[in-house]
PDB file of N, CA and C in Angstrom:
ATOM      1  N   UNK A   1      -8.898  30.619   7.343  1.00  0.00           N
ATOM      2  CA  UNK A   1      -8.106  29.684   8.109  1.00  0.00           C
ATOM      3  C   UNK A   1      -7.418  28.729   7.140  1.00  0.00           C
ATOM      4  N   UNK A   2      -5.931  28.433   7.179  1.00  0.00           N
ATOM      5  CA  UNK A   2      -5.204  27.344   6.216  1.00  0.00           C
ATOM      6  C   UNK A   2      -5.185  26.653   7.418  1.00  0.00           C
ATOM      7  N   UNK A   3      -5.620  25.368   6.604  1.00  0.00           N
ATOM      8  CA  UNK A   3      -5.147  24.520   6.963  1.00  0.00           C
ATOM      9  C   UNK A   3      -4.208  23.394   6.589  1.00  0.00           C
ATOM     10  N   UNK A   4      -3.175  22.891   6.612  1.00  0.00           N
ATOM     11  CA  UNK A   4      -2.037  22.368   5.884  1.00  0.00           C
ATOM     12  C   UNK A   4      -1.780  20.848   6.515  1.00  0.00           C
ATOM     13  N   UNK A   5      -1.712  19.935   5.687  1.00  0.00           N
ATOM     14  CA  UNK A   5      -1.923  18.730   6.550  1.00  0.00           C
ATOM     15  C   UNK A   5      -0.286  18.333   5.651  1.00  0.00           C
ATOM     16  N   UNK A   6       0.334  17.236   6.613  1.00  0.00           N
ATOM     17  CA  UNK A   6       1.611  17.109   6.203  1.00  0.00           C
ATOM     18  C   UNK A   6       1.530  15.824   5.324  1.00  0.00           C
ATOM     19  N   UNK A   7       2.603  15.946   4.084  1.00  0.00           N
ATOM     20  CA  UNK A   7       2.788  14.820   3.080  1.00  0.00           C
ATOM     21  C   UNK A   7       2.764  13.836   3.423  1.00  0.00           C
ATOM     22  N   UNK A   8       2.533  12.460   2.684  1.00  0.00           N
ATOM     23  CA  UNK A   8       2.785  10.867   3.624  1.00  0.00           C
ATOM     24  C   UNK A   8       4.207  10.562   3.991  1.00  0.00           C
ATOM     25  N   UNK A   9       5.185  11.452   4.013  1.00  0.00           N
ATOM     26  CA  UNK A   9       6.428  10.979   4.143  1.00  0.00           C
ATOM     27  C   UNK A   9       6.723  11.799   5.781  1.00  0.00           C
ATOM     28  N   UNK A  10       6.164  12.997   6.009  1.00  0.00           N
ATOM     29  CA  UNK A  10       5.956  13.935   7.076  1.00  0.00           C
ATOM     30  C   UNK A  10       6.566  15.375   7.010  1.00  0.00           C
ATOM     31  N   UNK A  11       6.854  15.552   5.225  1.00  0.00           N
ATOM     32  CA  UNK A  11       6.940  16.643   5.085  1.00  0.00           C
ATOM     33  C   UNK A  11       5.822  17.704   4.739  1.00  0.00           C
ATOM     34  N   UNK A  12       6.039  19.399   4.952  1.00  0.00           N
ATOM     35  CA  UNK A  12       4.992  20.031   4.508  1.00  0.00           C
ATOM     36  C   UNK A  12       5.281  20.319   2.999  1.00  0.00           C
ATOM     37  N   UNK A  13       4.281  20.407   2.682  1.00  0.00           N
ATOM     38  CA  UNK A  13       4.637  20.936   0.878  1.00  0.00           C
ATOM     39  C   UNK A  13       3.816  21.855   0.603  1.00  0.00           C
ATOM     40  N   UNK A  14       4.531  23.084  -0.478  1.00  0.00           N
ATOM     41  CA  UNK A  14       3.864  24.425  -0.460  1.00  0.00           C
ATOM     42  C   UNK A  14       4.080  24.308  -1.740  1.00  0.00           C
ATOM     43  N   UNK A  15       3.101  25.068  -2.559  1.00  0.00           N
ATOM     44  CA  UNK A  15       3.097  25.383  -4.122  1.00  0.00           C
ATOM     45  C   UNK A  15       1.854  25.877  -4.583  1.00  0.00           C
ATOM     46  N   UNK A  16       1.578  26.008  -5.739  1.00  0.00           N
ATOM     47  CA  UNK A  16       0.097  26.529  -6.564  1.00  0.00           C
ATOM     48  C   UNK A  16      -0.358  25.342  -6.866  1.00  0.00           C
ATOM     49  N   UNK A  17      -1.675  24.994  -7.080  1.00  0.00           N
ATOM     50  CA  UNK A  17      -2.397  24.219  -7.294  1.00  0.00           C
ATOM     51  C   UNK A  17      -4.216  24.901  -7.933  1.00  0.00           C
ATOM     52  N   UNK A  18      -4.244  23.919  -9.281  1.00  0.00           N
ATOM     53  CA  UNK A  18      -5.444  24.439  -9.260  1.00  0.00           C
ATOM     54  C   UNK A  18      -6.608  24.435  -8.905  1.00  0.00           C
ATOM     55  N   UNK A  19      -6.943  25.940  -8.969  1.00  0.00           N
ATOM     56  CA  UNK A  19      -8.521  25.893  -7.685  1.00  0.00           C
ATOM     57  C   UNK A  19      -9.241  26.500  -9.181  1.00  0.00           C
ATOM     58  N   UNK A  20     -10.935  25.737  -8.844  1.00  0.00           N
ATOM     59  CA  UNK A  20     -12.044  26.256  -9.611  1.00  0.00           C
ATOM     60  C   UNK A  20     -11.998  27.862  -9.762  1.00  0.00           C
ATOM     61  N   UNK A  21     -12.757  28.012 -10.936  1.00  0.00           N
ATOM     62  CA  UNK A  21     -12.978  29.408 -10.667  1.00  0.00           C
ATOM     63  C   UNK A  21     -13.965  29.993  -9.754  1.00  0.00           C
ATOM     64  N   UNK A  22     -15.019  28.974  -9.485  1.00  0.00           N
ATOM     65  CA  UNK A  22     -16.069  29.132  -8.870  1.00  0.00           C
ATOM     66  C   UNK A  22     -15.914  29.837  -7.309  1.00  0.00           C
ATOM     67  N   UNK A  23     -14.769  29.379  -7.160  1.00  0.00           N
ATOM     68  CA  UNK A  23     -14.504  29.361  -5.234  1.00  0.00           C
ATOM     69  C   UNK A  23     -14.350  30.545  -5.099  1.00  0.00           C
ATOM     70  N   UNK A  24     -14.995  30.797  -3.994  1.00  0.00           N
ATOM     71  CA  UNK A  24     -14.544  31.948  -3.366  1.00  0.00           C
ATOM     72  C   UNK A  24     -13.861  32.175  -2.423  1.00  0.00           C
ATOM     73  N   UNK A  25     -13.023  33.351  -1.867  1.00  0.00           N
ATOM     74  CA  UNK A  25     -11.917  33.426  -1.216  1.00  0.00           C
ATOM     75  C   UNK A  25     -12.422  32.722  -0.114  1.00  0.00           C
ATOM     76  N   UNK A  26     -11.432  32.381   0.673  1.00  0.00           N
ATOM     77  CA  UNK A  26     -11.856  31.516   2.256  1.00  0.00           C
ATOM     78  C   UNK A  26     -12.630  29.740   1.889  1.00  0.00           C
ATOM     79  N   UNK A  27     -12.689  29.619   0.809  1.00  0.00           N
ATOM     80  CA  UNK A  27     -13.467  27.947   0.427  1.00  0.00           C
ATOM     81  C   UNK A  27     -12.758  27.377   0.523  1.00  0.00           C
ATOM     82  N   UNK A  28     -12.693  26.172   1.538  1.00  0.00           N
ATOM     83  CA  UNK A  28     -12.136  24.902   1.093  1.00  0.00           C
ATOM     84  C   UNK A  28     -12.082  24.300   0.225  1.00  0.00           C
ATOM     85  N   UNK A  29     -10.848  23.884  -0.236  1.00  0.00           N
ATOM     86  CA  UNK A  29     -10.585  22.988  -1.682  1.00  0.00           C
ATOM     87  C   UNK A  29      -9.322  21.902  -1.480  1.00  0.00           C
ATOM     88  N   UNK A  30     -10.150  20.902  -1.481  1.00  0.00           N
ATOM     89  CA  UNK A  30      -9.430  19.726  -1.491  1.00  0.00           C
ATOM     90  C   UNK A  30      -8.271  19.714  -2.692  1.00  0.00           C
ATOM     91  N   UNK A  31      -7.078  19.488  -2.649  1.00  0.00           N
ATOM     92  CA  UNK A  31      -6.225  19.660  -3.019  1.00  0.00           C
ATOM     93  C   UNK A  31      -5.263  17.805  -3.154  1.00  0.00           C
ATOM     94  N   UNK A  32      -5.171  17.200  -4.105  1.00  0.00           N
ATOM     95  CA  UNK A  32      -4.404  16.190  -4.079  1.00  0.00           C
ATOM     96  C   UNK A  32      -3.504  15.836  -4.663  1.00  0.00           C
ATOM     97  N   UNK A  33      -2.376  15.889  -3.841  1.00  0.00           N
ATOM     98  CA  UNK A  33      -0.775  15.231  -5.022  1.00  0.00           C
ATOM     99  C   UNK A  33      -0.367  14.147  -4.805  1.00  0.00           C
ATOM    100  N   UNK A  34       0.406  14.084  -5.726  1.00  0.00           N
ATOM    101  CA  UNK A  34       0.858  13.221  -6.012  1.00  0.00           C
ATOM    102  C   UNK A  34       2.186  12.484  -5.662  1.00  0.00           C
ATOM    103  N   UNK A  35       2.718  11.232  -5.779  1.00  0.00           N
ATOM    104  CA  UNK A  35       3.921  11.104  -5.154  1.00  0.00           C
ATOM    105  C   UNK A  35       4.826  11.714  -4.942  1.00  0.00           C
ATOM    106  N   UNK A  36       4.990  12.616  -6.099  1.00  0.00           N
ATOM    107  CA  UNK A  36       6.524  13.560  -5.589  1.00  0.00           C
ATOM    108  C   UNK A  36       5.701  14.722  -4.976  1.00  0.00           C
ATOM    109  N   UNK A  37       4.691  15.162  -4.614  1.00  0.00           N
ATOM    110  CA  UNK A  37       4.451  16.052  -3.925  1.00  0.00           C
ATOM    111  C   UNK A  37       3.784  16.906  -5.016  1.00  0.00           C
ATOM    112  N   UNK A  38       3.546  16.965  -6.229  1.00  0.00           N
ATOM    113  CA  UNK A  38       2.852  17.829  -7.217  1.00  0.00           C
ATOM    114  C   UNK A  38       1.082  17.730  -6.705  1.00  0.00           C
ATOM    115  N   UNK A  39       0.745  18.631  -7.631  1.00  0.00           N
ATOM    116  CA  UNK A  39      -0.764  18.730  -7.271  1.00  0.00           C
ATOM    117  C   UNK A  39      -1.378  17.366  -8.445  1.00  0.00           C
ATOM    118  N   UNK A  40      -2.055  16.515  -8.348  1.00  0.00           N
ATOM    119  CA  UNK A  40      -2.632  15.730  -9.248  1.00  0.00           C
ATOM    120  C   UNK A  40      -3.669  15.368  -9.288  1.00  0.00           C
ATOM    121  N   UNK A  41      -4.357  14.074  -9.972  1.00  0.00           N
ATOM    122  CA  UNK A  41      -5.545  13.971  -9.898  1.00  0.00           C
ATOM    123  C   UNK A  41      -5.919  13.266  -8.647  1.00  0.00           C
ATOM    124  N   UNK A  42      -7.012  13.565  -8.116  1.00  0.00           N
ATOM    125  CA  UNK A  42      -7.843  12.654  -6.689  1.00  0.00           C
ATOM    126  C   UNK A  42      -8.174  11.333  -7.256  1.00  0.00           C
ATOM    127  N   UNK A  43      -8.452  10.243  -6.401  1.00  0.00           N
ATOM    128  CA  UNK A  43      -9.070   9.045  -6.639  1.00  0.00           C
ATOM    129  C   UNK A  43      -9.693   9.102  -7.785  1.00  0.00           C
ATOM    130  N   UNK A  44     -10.250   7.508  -8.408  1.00  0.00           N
ATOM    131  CA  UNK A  44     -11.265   7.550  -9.317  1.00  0.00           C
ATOM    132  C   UNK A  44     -12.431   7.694  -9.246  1.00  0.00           C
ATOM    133  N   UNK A  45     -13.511   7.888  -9.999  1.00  0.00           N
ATOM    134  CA  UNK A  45     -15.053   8.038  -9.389  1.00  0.00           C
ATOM    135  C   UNK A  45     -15.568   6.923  -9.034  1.00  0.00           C
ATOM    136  N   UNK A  46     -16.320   6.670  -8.417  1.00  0.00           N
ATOM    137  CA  UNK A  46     -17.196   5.172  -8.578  1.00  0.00           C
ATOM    138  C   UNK A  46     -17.285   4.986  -9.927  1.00  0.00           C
ATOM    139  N   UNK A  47     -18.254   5.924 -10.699  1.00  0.00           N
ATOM    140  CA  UNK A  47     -18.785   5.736 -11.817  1.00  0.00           C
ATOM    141  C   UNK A  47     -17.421   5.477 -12.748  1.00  0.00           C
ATOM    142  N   UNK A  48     -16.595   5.522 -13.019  1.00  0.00           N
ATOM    143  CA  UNK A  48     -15.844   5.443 -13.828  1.00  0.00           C
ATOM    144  C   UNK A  48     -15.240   3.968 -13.220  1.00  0.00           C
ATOM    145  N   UNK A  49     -14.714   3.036 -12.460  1.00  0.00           N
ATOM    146  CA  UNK A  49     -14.615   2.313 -11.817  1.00  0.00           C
ATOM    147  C   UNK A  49     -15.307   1.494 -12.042  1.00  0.00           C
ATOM    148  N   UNK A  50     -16.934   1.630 -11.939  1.00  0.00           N
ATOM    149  CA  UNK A  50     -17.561   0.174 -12.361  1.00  0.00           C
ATOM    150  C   UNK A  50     -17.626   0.391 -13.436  1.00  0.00           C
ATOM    151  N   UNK A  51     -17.260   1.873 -14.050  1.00  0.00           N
ATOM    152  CA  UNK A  51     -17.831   1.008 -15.125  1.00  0.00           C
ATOM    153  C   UNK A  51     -16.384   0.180 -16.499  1.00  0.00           C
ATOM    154  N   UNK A  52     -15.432   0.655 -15.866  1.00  0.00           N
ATOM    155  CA  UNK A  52     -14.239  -0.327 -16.055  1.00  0.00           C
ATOM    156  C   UNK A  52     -14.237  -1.788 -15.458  1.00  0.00           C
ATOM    157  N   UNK A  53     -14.716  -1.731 -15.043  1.00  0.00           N
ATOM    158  CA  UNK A  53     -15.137  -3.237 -14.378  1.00  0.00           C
ATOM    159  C   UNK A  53     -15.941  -4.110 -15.307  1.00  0.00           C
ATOM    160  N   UNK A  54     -17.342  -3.666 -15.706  1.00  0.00           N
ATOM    161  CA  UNK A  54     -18.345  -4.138 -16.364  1.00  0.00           C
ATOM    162  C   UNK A  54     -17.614  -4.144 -17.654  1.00  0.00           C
ATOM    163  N   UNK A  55     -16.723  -3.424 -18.268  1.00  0.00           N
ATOM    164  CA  UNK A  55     -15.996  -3.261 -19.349  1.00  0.00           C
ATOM    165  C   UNK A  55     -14.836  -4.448 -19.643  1.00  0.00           C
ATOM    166  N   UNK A  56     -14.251  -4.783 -18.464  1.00  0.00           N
ATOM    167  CA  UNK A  56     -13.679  -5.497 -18.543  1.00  0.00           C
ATOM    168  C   UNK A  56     -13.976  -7.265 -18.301  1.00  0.00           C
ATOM    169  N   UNK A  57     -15.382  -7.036 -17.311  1.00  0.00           N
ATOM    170  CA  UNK A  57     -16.070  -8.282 -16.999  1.00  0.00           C
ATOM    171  C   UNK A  57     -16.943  -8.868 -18.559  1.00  0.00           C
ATOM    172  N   UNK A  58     -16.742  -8.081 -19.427  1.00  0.00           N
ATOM    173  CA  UNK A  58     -17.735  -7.963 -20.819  1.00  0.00           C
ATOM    174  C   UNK A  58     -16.312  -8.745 -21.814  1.00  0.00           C
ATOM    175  N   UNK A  59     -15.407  -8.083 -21.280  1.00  0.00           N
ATOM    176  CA  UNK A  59     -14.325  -8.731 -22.517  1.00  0.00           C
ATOM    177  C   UNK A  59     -14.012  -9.913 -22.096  1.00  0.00           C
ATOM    178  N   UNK A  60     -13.781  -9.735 -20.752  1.00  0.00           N
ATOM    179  CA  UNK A  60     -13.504 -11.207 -20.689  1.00  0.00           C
ATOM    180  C   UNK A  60     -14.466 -12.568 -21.122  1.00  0.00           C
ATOM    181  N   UNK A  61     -15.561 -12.013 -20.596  1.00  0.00           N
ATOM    182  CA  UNK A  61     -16.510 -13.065 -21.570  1.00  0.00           C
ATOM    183  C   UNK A  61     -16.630 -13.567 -22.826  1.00  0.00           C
ATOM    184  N   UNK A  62     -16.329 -12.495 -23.037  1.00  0.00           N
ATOM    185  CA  UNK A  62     -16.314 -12.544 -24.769  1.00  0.00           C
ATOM    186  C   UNK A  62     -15.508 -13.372 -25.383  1.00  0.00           C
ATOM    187  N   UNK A  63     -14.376 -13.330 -24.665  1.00  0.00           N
ATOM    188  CA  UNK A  63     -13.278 -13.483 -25.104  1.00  0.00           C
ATOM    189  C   UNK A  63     -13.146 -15.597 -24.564  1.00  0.00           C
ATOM    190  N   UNK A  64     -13.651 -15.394 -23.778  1.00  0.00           N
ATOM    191  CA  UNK A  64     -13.559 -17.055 -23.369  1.00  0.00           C
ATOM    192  C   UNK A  64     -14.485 -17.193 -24.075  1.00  0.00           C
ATOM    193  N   UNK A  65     -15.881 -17.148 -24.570  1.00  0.00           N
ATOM    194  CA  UNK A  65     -16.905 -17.477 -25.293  1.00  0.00           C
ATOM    195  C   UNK A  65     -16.319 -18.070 -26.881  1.00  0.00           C
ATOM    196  N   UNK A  66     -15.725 -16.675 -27.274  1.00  0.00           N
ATOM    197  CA  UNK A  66     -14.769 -16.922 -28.420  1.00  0.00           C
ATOM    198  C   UNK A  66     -13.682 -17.755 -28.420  1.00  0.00           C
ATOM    199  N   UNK A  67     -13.256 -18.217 -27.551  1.00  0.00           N
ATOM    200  CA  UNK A  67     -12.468 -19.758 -27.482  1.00  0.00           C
ATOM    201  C   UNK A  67     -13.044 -20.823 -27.105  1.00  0.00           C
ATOM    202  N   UNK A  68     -14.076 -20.836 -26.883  1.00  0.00           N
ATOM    203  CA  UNK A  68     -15.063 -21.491 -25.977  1.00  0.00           C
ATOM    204  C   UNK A  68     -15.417 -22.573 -27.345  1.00  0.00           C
ATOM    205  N   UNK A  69     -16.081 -21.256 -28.244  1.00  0.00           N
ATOM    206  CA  UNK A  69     -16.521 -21.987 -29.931  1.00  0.00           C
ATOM    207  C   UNK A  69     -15.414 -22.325 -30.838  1.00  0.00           C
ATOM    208  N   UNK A  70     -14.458 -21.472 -30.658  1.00  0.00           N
ATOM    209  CA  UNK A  70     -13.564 -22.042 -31.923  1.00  0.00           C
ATOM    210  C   UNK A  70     -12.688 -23.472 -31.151  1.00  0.00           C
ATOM    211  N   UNK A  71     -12.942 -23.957 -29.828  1.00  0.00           N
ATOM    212  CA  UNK A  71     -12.646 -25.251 -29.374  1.00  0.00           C
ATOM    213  C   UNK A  71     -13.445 -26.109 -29.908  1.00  0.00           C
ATOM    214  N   UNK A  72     -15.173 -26.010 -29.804  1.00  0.00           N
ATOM    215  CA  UNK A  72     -15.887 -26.181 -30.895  1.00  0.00           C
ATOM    216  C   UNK A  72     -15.880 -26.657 -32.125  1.00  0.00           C
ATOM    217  N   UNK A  73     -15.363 -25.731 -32.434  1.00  0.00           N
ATOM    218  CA  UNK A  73     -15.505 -25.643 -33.982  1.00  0.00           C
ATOM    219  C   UNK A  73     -14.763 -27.089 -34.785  1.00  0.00           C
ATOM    220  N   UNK A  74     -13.679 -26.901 -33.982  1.00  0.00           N
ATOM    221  CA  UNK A  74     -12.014 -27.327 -34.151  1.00  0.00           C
ATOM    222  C   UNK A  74     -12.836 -29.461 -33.464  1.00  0.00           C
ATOM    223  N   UNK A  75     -13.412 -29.259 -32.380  1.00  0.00           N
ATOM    224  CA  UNK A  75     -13.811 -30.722 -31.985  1.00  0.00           C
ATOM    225  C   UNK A  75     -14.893 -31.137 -33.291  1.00  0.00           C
ATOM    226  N   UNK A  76     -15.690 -29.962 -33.465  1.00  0.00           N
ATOM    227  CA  UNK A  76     -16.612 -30.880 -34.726  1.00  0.00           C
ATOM    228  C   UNK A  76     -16.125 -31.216 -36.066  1.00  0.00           C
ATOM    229  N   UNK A  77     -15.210 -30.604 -36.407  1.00  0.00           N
ATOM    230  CA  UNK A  77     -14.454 -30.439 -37.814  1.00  0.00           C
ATOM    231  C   UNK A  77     -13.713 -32.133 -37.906  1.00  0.00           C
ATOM    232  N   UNK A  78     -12.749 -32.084 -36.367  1.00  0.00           N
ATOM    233  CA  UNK A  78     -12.416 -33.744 -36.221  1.00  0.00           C
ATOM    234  C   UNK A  78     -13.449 -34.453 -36.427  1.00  0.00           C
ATOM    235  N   UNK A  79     -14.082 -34.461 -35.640  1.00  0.00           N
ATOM    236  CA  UNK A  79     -15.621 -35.206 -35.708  1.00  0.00           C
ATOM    237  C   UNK A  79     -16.135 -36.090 -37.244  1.00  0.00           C
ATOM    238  N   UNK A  80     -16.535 -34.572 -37.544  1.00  0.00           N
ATOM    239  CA  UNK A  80     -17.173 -34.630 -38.798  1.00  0.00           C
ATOM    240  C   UNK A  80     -15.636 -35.315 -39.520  1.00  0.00           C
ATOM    241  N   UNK A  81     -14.530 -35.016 -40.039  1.00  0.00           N
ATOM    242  CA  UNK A  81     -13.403 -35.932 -40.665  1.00  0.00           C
ATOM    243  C   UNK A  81     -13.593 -37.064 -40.568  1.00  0.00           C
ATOM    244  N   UNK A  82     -13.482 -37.955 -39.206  1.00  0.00           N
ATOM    245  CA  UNK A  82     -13.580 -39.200 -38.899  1.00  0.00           C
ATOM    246  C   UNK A  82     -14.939 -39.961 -39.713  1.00  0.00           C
ATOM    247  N   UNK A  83     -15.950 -39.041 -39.340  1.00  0.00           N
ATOM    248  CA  UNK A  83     -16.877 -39.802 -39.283  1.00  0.00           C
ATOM    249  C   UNK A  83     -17.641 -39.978 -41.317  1.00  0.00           C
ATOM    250  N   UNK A  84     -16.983 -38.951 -41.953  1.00  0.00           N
ATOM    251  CA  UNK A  84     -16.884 -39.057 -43.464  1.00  0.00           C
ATOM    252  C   UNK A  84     -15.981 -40.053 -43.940  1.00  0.00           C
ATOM    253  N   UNK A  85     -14.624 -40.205 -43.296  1.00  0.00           N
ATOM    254  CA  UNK A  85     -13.991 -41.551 -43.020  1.00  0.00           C
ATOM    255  C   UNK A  85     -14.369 -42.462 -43.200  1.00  0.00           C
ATOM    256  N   UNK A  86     -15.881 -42.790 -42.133  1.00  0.00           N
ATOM    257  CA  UNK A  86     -16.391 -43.981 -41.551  1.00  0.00           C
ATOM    258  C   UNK A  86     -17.015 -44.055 -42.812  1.00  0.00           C
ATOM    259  N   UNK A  87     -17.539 -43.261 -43.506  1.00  0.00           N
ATOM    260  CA  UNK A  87     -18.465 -43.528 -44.798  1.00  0.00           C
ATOM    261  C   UNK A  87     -17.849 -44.132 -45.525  1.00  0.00           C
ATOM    262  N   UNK A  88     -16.818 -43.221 -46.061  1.00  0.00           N
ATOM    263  CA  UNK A  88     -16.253 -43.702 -47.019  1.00  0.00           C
ATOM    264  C   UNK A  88     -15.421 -44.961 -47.370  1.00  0.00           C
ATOM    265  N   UNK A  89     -15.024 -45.507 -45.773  1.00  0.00           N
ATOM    266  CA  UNK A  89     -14.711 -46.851 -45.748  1.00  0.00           C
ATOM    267  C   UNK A  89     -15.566 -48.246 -45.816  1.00  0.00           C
ATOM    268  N   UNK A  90     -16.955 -47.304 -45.332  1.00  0.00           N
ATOM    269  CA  UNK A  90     -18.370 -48.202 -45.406  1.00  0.00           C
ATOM    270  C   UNK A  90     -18.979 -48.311 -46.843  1.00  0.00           C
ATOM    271  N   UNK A  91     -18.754 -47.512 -47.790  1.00  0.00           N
ATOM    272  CA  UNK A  91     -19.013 -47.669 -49.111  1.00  0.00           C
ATOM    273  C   UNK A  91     -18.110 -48.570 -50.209  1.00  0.00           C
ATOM    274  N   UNK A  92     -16.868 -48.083 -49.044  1.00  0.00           N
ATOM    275  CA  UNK A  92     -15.464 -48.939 -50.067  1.00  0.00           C
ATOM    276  C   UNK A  92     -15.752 -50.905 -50.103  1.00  0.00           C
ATOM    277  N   UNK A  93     -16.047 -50.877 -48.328  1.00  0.00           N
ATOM    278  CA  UNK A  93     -15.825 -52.165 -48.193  1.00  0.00           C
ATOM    279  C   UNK A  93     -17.494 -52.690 -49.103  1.00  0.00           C
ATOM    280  N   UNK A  94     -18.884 -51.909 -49.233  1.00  0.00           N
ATOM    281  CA  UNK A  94     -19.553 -52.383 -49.524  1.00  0.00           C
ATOM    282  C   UNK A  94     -19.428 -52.658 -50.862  1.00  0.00           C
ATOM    283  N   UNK A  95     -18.940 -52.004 -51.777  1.00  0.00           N
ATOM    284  CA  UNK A  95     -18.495 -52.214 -53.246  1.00  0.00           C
ATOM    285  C   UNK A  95     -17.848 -53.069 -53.513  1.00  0.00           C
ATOM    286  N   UNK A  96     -16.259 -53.502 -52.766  1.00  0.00           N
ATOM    287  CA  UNK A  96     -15.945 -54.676 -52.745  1.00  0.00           C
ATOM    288  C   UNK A  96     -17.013 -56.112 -52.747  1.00  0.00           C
ATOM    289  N   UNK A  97     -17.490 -55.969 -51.357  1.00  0.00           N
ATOM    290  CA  UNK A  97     -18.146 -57.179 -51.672  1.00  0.00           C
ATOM    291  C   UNK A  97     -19.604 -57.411 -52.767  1.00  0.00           C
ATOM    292  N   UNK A  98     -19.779 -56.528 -53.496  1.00  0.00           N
ATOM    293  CA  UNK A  98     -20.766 -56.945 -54.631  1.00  0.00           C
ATOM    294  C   UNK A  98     -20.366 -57.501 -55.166  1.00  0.00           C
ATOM    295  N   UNK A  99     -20.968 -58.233 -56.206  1.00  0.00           N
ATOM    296  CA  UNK A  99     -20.798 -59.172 -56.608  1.00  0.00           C
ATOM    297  C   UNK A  99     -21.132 -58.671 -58.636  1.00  0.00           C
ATOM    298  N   UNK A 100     -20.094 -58.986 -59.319  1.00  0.00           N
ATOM    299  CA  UNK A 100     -20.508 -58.678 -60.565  1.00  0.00           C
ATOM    300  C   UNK A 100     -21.746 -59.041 -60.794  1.00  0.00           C
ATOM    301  N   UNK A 101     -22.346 -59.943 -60.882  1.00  0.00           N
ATOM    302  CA  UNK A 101     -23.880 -60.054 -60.850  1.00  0.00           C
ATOM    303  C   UNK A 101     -24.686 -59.346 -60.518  1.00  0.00           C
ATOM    304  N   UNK A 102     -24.862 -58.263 -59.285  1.00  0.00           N
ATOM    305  CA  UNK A 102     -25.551 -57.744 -58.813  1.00  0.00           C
ATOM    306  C   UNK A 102     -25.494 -56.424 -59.525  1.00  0.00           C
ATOM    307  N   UNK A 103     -24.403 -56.015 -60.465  1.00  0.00           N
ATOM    308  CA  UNK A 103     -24.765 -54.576 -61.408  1.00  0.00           C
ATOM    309  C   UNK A 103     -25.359 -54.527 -62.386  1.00  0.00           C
TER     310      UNK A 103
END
């Protein structure tokens, strides 16, 4: 028995398409084309799907993590500048006020 179901546009479409070797005459075989009507690939798997997902839910982390620190990095570096600053202005002014006597 064929059964022939019509394109999404409401045409029929006829051609070769490949079937397993496995099948035997009379087996149903899902058959899926593609926009212009060619035979192509069916949906994606689940499995391939999540696991593009988890793949991509992984980079993205990563990837904000890794800006996350070099924001980090970049706030302590100021930090630390200023605050060697603070020293070094705290040593300047303390030298000033010694007193030749006191060396």
């Amino acid at each position: 028995m064929t059964r022939c179901e019509p394109a999404a546009d409401g045409r029929t479409v006829t051609g070769q398409a490949p079937v397993p070797s496995s099948a035997k005459a009379g087996t149903p075989v899902r058959i899926w084309l593609d926009r212009d009507g060619r035979p192509g690939e069916g949906p994606r798997s689940r499995i391939d799907t999540v696991a593009d997902g988890v793949a991509s839910g992984t980079a993205a982390a990563a990837l904000s993590l890794t800006a996350l620190l070099a924001c980090l990095a970049l706030a302590r570096r100021r930090l630390d500048h200023r605050r060697y600053a603070a020293w070094d202005a705290g040593w300047t002014a303390m030298n000033r006020r010694r007193k030749p006597e006191d060396a």
